[in-house]
C-alpha atoms as a PDB file:
ATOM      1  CA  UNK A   1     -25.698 104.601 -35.373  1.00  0.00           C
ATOM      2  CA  UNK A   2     -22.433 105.758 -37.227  1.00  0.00           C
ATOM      3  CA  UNK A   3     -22.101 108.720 -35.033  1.00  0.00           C
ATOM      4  CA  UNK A   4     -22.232 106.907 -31.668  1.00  0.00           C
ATOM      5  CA  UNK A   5     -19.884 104.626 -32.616  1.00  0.00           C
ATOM      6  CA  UNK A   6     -17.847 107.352 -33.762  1.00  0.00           C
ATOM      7  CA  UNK A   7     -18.036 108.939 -30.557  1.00  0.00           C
ATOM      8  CA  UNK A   8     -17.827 105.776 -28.694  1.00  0.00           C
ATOM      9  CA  UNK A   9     -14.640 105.279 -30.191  1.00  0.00           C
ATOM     10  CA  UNK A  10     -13.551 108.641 -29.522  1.00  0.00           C
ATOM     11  CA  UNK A  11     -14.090 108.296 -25.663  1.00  0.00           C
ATOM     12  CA  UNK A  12     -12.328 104.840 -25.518  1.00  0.00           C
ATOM     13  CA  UNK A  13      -9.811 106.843 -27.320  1.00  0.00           C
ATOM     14  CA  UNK A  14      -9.939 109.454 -25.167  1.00  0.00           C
ATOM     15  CA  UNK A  15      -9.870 106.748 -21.849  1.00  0.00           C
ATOM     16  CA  UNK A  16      -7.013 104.757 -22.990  1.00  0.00           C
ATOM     17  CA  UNK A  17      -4.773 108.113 -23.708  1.00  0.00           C
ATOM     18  CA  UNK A  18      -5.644 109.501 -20.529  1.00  0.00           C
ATOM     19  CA  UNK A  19      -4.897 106.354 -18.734  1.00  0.00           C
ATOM     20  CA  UNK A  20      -1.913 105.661 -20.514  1.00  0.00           C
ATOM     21  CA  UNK A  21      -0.524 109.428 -19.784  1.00  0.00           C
ATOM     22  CA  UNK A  22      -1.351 109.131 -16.009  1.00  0.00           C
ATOM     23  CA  UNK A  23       0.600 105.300 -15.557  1.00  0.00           C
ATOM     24  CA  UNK A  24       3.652 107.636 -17.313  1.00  0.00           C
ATOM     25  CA  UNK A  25       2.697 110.778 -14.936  1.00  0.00           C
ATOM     26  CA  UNK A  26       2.739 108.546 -11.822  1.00  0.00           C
ATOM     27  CA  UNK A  27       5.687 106.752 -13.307  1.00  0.00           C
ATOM     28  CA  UNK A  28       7.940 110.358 -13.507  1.00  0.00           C
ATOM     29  CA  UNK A  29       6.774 111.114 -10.020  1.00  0.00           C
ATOM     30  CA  UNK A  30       7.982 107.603  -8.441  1.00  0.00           C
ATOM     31  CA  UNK A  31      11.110 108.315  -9.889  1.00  0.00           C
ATOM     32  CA  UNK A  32      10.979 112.062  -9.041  1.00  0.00           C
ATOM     33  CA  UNK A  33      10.004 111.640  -5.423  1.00  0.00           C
ATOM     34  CA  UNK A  34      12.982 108.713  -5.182  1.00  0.00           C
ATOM     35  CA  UNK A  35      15.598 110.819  -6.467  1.00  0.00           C
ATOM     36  CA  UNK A  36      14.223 113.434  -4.250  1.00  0.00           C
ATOM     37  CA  UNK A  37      14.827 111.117  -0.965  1.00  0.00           C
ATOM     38  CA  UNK A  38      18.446 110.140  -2.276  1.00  0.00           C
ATOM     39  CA  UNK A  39      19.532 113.917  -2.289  1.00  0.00           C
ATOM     40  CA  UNK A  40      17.911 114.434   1.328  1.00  0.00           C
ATOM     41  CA  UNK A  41      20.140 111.465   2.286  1.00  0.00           C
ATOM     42  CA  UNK A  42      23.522 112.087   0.652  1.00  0.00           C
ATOM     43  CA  UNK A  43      22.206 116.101   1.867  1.00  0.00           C
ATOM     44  CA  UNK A  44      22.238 115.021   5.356  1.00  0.00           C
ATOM     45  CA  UNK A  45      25.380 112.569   5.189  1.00  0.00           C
ATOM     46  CA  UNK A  46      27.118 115.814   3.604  1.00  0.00           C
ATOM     47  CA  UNK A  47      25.851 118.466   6.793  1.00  0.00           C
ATOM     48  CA  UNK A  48      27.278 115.598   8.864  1.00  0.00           C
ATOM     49  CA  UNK A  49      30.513 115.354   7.560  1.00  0.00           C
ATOM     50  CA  UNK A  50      30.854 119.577   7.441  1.00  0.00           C
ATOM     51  CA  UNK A  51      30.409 119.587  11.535  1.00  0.00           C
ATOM     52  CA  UNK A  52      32.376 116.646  12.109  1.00  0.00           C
ATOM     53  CA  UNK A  53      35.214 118.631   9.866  1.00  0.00           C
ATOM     54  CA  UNK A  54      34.357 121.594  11.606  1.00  0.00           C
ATOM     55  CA  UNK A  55      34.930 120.382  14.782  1.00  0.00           C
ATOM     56  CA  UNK A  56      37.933 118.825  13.516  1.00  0.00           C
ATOM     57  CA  UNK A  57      39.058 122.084  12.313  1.00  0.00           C
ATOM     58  CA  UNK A  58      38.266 123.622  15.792  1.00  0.00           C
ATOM     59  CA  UNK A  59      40.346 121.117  17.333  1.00  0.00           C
ATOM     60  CA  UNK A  60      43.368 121.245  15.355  1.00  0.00           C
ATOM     61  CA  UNK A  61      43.283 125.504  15.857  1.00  0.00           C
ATOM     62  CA  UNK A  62      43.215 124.604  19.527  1.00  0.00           C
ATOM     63  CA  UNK A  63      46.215 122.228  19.349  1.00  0.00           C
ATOM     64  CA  UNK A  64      48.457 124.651  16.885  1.00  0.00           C
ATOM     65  CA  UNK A  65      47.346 128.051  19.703  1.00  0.00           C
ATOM     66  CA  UNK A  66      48.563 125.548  22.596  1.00  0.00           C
ATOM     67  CA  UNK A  67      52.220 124.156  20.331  1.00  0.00           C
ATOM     68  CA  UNK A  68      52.434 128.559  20.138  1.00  0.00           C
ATOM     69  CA  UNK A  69      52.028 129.223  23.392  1.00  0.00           C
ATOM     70  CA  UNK A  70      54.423 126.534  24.173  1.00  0.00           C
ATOM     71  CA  UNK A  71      57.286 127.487  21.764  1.00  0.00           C
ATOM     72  CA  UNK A  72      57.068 131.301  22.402  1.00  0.00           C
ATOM     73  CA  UNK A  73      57.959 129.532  26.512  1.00  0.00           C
ATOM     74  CA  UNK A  74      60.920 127.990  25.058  1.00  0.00           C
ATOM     75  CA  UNK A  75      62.069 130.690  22.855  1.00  0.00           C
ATOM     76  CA  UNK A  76      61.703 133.221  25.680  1.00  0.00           C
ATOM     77  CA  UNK A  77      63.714 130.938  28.091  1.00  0.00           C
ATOM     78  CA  UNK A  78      66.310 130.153  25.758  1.00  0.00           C
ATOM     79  CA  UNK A  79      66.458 133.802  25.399  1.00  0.00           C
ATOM     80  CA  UNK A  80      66.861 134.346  29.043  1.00  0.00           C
ATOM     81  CA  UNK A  81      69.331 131.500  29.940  1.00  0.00           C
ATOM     82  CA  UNK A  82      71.352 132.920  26.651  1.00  0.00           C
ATOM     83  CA  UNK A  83      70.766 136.425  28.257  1.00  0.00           C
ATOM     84  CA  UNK A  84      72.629 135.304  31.657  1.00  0.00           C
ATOM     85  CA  UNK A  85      75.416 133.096  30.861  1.00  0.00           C
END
């Protein structure tokens, strides 16, 4: 009779460890799997913000080609109206 309840208390043992380690477990991978969503977010909000900036970036190079193009005009015909007076 000693030895069963020995063992009987073992398993209950045994039970309430095991139950008590998986709430924790599941616990870690709520917070886990939440954390994990947050970086996919601010992941995706960040790839946004690199093509908007990148098409910024494009835009601005197209701009500063086109303000070249037009100076080098001016220059050259400032040099040519210097040129024939």
């Amino acid at each position: 009779m000693l030895i069963a309840a020995i063992i009987a208390s073992f398993v209950l043992g045994a039970a309430l460890t095991a139950s008590v380690l998986g709430k924790r477990w599941k616990s870690a991978v709520n917070e886990a799997q939440q954390e994990l969503e947050g970086m996919a977010e601010r992941y995706k909000a960040h790839e946004q913000e690199n093509r908007e900036l990148r098409q910024k970036n494009a835009d601005l190079e197209y701009q500063m080609g086109s303000l070249k193009k037009d100076l080098a005009y001016e220059r050259s015909r400032h040099s040519d109206d210097s040129a024939s007076h």
